[in-house]
Protein backbone atom coordinates (compact mmCIF):
# COMPACT_ATOMS: atom_id res chain seq x y z
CA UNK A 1 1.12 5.32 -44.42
CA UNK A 2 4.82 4.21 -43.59
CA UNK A 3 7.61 5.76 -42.29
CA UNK A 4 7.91 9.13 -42.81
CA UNK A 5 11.04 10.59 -44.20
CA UNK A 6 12.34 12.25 -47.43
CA UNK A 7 14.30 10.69 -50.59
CA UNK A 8 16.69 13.10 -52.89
CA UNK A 9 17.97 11.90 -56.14
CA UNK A 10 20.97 14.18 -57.10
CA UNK A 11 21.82 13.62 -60.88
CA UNK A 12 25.46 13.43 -61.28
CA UNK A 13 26.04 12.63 -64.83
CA UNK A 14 27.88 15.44 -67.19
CA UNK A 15 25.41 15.96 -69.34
CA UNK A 16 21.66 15.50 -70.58
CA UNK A 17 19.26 16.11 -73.49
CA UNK A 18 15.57 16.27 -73.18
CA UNK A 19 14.65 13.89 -76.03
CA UNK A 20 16.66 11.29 -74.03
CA UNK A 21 14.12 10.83 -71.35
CA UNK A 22 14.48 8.94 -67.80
CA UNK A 23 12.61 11.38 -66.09
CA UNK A 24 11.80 11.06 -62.09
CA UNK A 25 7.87 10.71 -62.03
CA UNK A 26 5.81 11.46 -59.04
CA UNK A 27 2.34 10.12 -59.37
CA UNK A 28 -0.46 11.35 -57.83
CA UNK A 29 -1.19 9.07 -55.64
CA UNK A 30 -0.37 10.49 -52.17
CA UNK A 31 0.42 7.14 -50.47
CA UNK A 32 1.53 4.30 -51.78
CA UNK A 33 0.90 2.04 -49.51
CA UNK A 34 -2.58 3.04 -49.76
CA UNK A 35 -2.21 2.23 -53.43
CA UNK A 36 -0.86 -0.55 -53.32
CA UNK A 37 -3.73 -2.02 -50.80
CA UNK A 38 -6.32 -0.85 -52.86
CA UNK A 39 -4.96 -2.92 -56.09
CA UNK A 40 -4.93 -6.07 -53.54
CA UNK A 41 -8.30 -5.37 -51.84
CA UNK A 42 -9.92 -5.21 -55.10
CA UNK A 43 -8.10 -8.19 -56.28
CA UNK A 44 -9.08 -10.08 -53.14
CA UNK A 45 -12.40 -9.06 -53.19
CA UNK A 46 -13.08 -10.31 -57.05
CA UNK A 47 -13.78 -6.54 -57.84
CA UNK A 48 -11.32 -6.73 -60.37
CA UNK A 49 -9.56 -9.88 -62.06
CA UNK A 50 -6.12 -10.73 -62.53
CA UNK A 51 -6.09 -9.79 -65.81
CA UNK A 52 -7.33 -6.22 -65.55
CA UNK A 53 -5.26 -5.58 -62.04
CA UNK A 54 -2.27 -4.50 -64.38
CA UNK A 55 -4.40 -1.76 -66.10
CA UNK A 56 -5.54 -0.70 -62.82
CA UNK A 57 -1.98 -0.24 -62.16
CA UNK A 58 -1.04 0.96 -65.48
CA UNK A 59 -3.52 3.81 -65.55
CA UNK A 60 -2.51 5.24 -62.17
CA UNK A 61 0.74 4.97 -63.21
CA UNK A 62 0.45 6.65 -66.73
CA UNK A 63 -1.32 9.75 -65.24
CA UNK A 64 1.77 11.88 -63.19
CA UNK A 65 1.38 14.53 -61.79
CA UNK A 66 5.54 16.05 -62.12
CA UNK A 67 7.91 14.44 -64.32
CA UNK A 68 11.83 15.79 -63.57
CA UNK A 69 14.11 15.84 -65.77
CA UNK A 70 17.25 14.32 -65.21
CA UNK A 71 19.25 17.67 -65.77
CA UNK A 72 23.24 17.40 -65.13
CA UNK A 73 23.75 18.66 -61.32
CA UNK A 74 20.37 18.30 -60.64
CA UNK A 75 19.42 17.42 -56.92
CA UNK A 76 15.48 16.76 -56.13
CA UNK A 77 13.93 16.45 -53.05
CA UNK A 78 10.65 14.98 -51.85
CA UNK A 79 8.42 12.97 -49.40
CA UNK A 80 9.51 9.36 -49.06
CA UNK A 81 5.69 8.70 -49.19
CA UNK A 82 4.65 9.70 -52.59
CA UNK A 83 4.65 6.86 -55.29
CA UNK A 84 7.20 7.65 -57.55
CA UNK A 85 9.77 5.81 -60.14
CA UNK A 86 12.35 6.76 -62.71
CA UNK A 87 11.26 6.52 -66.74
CA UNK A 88 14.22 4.16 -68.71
CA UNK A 89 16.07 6.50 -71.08
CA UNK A 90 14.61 6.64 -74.08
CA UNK A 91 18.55 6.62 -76.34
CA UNK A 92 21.31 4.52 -76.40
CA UNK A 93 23.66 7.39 -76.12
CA UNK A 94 22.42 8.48 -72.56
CA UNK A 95 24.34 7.59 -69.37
CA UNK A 96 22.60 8.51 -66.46
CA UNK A 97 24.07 8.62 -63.37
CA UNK A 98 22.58 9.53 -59.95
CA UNK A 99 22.76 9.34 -56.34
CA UNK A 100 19.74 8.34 -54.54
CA UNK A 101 18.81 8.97 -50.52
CA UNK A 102 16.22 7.94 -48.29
CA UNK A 103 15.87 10.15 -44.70
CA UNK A 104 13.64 8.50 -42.48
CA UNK A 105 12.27 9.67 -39.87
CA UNK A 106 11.35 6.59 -37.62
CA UNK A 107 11.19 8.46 -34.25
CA UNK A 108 10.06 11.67 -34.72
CA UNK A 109 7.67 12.85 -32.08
CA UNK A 110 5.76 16.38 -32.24
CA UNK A 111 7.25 18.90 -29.50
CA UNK A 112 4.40 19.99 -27.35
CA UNK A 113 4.40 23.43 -26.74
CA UNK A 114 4.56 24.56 -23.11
């Protein structure tokens, strides 16, 4: 499943309104690297054709399960793991500004209890 870890996207911009958009979506797919290799395995496997392996993509990707608003002094935090993206803003007007992070945790190794 890939390296485990946490991202955080703090939104630093002064101000938002909700009709603007850009929301952080988390899809609801718990691993995207399983994802991803089922899209190629069914591709490789002509289960689906190249044609239809961007609806494949595009229906995952259309059903989220949270969208986060991009509210001024926002910070949100969550596994590294879970496919997510940012929605563009959906007005001219809106300037959004954010920091982004990525913890990984390359090394981590369970304490055994004694």
């Amino acid at each position: 499943s890939g390296v485990g870890g946490i991202s955080a996207v703090w939104y630093c911009h002064p101000d938002w309104h909700l009709n603007w958009g850009g929301e952080l979506v988390v899809y609801d797919v718990q691993d995207k690297d399983m994802f991803e290799d089922a899209g190629k395995y069914l591709y490789e496997k002509n289960i689906m054709r190249d044609e239809d392996r961007q609806g494949f993509y595009d229906h995952v990707m259309s059903s989220p399960m949270h969208a986060v608003t991009p509210v001024a002094n926002r910070l949100v935090i969550f596994d590294s793991n879970v496919l997510h993206a940012a929605r563009p803003p959906q007005s001219s007007d809106a300037l959004r500004l954010s920091t982004a992070l990525k913890l990984a945790d390359t090394h981590y190794e369970k304490e055994q209890e004694m």
